[in-house]
PDB file of N, CA and C in Angstrom:
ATOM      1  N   UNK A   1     -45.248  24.616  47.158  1.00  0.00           N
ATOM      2  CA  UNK A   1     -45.990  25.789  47.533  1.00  0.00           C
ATOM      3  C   UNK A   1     -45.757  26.080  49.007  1.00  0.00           C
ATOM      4  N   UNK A   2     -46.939  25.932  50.063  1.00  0.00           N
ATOM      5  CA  UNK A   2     -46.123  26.108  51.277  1.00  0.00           C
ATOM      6  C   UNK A   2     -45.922  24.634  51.881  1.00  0.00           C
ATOM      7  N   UNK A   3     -45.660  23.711  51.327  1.00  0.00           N
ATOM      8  CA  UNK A   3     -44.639  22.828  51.724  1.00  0.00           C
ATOM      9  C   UNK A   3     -43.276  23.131  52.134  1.00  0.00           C
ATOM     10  N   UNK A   4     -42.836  24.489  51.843  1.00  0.00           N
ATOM     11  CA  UNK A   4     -41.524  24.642  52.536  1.00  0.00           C
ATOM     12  C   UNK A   4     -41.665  25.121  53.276  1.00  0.00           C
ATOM     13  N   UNK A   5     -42.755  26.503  53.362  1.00  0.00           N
ATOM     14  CA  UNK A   5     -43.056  27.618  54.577  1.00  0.00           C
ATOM     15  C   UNK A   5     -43.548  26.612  55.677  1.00  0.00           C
ATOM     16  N   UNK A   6     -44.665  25.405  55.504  1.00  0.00           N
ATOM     17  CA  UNK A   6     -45.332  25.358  56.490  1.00  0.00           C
ATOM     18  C   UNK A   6     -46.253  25.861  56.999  1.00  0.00           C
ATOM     19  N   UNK A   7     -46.868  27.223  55.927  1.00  0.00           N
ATOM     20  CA  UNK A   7     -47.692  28.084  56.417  1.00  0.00           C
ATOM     21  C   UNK A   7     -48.571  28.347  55.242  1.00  0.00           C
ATOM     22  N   UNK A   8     -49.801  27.662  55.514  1.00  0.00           N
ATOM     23  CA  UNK A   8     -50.867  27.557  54.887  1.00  0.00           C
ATOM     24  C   UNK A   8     -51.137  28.761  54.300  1.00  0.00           C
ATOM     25  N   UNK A   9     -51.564  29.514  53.210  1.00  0.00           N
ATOM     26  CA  UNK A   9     -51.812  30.989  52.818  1.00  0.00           C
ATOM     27  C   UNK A   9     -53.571  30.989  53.348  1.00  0.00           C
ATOM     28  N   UNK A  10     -54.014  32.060  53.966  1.00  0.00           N
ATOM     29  CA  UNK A  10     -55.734  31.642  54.009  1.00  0.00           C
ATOM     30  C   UNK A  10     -56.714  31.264  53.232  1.00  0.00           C
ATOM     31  N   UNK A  11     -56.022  31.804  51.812  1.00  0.00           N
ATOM     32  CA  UNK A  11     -57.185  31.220  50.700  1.00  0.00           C
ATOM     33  C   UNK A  11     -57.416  29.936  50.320  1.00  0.00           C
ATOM     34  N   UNK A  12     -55.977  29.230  51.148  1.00  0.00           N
ATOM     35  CA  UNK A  12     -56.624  27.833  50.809  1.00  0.00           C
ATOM     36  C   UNK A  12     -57.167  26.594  52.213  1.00  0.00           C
ATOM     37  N   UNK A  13     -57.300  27.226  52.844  1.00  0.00           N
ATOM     38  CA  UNK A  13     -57.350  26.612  54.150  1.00  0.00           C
ATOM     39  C   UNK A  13     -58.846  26.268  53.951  1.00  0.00           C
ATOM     40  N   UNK A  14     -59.502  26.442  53.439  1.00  0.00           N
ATOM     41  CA  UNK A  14     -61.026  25.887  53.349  1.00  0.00           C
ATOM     42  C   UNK A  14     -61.252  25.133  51.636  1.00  0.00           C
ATOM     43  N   UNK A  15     -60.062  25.384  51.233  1.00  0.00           N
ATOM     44  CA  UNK A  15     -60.447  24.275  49.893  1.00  0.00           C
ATOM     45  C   UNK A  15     -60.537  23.308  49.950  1.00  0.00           C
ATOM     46  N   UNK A  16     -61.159  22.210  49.273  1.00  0.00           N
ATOM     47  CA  UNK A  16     -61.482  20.985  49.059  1.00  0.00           C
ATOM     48  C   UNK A  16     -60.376  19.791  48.737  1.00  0.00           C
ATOM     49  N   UNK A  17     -59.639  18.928  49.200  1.00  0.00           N
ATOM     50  CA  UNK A  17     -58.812  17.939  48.774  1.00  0.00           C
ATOM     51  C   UNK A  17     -58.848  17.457  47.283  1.00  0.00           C
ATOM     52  N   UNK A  18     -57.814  17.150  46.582  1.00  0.00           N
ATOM     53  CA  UNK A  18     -57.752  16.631  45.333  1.00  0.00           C
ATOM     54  C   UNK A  18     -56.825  15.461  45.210  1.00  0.00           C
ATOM     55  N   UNK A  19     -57.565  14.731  44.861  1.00  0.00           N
ATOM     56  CA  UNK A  19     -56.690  13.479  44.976  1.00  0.00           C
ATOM     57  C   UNK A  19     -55.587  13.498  43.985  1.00  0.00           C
ATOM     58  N   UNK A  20     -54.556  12.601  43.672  1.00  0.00           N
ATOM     59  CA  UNK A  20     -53.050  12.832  43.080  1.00  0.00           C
ATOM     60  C   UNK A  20     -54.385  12.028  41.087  1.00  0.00           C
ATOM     61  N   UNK A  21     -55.418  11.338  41.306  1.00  0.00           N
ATOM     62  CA  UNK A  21     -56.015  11.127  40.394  1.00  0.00           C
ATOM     63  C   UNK A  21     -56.902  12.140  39.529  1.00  0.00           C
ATOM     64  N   UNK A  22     -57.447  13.076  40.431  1.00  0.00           N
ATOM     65  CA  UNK A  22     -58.136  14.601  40.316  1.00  0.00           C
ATOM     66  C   UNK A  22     -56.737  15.566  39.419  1.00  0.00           C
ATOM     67  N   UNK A  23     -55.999  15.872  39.965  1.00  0.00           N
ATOM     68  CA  UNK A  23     -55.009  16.491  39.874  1.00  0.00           C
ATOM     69  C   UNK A  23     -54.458  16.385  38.226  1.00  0.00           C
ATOM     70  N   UNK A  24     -54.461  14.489  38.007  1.00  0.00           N
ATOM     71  CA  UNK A  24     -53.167  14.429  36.837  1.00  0.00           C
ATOM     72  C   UNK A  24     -54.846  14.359  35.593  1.00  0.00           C
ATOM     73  N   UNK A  25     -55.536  14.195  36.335  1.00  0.00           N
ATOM     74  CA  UNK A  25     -57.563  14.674  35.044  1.00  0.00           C
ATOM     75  C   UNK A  25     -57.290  16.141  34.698  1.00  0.00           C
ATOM     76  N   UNK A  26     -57.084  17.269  35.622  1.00  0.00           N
ATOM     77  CA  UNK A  26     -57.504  18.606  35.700  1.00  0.00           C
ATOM     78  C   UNK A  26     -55.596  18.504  35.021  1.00  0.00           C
ATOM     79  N   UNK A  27     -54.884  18.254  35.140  1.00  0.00           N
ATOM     80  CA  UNK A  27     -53.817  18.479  34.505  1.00  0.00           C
ATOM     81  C   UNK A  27     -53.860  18.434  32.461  1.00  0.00           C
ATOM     82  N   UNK A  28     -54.421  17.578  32.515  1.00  0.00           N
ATOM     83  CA  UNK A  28     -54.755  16.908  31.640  1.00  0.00           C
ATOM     84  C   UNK A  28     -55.780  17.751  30.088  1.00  0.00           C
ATOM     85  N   UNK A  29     -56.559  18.396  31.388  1.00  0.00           N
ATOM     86  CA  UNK A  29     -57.832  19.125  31.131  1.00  0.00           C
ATOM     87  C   UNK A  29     -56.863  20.330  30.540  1.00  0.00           C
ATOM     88  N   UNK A  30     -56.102  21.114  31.161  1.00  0.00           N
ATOM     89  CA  UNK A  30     -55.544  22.662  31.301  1.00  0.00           C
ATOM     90  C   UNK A  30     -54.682  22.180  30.069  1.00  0.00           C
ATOM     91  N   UNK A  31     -53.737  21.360  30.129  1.00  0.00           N
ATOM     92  CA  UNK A  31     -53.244  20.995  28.131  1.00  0.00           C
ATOM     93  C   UNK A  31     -53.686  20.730  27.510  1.00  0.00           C
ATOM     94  N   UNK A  32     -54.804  19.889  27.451  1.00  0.00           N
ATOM     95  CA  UNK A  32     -55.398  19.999  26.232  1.00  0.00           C
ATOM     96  C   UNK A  32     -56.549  21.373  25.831  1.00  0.00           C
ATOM     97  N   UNK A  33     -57.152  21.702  26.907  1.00  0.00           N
ATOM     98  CA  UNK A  33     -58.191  23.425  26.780  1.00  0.00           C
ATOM     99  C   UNK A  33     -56.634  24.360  26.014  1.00  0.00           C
ATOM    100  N   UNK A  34     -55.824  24.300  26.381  1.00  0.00           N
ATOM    101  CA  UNK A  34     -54.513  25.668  25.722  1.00  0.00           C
ATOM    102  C   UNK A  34     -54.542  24.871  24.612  1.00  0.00           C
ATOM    103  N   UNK A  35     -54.845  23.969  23.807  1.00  0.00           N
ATOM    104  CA  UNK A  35     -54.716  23.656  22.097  1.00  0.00           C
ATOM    105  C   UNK A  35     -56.210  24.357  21.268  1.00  0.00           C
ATOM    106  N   UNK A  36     -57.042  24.295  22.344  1.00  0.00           N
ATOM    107  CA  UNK A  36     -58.490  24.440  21.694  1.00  0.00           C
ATOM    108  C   UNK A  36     -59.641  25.494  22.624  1.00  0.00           C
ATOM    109  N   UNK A  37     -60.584  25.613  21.615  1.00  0.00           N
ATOM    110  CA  UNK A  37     -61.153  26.752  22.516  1.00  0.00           C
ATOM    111  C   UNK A  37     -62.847  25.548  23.026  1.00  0.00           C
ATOM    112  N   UNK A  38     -62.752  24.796  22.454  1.00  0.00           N
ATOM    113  CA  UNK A  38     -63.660  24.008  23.125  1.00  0.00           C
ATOM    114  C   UNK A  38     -63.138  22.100  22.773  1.00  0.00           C
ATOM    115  N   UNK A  39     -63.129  21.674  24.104  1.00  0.00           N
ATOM    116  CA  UNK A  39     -62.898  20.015  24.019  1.00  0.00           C
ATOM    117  C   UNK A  39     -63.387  19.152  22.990  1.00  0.00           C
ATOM    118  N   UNK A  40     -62.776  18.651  21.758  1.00  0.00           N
ATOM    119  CA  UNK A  40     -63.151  17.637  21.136  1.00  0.00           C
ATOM    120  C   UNK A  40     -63.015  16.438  21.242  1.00  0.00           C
ATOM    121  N   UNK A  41     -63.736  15.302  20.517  1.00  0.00           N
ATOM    122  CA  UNK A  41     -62.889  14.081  20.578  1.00  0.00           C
ATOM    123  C   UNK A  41     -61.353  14.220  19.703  1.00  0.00           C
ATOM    124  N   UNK A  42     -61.355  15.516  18.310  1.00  0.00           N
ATOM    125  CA  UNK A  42     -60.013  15.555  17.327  1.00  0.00           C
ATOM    126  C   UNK A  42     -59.373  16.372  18.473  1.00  0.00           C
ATOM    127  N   UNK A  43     -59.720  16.974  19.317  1.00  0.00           N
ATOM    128  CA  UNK A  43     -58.470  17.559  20.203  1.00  0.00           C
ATOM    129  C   UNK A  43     -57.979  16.991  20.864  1.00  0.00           C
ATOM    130  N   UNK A  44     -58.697  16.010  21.461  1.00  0.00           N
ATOM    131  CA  UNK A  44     -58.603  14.970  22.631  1.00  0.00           C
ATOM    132  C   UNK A  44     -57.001  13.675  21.771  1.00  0.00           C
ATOM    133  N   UNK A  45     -57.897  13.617  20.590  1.00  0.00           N
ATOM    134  CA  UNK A  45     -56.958  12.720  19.799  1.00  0.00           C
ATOM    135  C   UNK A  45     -55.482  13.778  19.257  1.00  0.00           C
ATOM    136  N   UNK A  46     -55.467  14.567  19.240  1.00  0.00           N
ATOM    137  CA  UNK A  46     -54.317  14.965  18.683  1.00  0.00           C
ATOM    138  C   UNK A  46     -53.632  15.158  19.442  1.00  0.00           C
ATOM    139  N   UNK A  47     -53.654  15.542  21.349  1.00  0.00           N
ATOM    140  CA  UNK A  47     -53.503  15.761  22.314  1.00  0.00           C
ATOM    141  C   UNK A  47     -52.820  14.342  22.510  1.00  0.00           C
ATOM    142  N   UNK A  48     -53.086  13.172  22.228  1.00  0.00           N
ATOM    143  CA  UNK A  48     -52.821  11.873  22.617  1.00  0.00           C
ATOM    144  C   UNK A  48     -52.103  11.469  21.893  1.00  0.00           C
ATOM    145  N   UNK A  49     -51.617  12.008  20.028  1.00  0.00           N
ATOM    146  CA  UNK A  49     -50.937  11.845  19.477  1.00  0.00           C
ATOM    147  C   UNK A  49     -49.816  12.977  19.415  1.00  0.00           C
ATOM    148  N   UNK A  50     -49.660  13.661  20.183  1.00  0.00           N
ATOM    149  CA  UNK A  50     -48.551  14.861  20.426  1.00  0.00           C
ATOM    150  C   UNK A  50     -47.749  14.550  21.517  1.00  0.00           C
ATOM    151  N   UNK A  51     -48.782  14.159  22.825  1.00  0.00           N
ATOM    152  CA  UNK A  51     -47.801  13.809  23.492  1.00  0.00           C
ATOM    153  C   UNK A  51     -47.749  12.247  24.294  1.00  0.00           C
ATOM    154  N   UNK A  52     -47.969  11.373  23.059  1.00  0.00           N
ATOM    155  CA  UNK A  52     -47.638   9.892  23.413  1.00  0.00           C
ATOM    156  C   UNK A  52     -48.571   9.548  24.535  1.00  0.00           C
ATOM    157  N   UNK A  53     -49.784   9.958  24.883  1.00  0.00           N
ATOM    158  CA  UNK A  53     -51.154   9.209  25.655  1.00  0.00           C
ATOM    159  C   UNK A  53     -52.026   8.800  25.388  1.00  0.00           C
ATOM    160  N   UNK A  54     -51.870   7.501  25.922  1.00  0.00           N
ATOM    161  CA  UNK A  54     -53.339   6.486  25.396  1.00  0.00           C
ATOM    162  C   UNK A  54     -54.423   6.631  26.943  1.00  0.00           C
ATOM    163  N   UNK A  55     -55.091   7.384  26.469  1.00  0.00           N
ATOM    164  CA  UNK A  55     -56.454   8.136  27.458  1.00  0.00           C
ATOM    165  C   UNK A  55     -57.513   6.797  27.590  1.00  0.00           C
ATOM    166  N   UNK A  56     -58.020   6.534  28.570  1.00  0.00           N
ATOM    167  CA  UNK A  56     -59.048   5.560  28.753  1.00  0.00           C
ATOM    168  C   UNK A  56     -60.200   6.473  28.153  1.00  0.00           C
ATOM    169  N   UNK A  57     -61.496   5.607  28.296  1.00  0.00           N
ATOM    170  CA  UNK A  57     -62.734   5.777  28.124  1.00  0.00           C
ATOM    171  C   UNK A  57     -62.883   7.006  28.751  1.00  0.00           C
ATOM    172  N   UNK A  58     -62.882   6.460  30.510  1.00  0.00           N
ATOM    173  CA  UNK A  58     -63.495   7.371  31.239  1.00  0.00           C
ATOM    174  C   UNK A  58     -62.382   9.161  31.556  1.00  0.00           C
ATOM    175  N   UNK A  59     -61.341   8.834  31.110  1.00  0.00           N
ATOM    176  CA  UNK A  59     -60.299  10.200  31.060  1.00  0.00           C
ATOM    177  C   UNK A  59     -61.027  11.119  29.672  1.00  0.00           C
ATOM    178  N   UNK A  60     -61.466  10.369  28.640  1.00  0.00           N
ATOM    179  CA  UNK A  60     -61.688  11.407  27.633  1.00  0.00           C
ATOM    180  C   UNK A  60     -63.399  12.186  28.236  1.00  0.00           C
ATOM    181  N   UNK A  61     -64.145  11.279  29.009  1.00  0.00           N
ATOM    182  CA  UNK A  61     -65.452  11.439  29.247  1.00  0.00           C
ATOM    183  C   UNK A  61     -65.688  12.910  30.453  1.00  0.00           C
ATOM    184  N   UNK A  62     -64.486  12.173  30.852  1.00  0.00           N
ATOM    185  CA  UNK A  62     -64.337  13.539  32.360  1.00  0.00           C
ATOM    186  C   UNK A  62     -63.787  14.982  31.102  1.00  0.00           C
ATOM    187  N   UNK A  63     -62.617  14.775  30.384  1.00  0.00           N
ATOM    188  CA  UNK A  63     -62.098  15.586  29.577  1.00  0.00           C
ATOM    189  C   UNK A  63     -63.519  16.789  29.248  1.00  0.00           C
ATOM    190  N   UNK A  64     -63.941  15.758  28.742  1.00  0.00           N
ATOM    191  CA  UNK A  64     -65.665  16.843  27.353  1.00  0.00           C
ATOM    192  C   UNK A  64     -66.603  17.118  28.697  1.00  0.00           C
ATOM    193  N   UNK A  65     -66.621  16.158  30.141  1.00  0.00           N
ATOM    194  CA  UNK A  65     -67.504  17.018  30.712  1.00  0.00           C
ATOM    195  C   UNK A  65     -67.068  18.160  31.420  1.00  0.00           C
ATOM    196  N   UNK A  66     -65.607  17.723  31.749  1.00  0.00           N
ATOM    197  CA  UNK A  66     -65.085  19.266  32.550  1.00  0.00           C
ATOM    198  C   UNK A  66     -65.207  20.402  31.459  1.00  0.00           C
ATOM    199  N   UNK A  67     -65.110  20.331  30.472  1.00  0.00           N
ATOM    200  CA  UNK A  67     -65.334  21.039  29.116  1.00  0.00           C
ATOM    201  C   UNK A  67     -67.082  21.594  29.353  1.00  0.00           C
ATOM    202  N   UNK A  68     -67.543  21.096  29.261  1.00  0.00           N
ATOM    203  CA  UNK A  68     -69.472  21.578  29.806  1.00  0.00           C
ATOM    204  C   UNK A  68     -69.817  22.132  30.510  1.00  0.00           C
ATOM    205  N   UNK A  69     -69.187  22.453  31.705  1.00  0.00           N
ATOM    206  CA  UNK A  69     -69.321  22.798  32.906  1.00  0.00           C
ATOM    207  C   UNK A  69     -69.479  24.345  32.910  1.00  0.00           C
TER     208      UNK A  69
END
């Protein structure tokens, strides 16, 4: 993004940090929400059997609550 410019755009100069752990959750979140119109545990599981991920406890828990929100 502007890693090449060097030049911050203003809209993000006051956003909040995301850690590289935040990032690959909310990654996570945005493929499996485009299979379904609300987070299941069968979406969660078919999501894990489509594309070869074995999700911890707490990845499916963040999954259904970012889903609540």
């Amino acid at each position: 993004m502007f890693a090449k410019s060097g030049i911050k755009p203003k809209g993000l100069e006051e956003k909040p940090f995301i850690s590289n752990a935040g990032l690959e959750i909310w990654t996570m979140y945005i493929e499996v929400k485009s299979g379904c119109e609300n987070i299941s545990f069968e979406a969660i599981q078919a999501f894990q059997n489509i594309m070869g991920e074995d999700l911890s406890t707490f990845e499916i828990s963040t999954l259904i609550a970012l889903d609540r929100e």
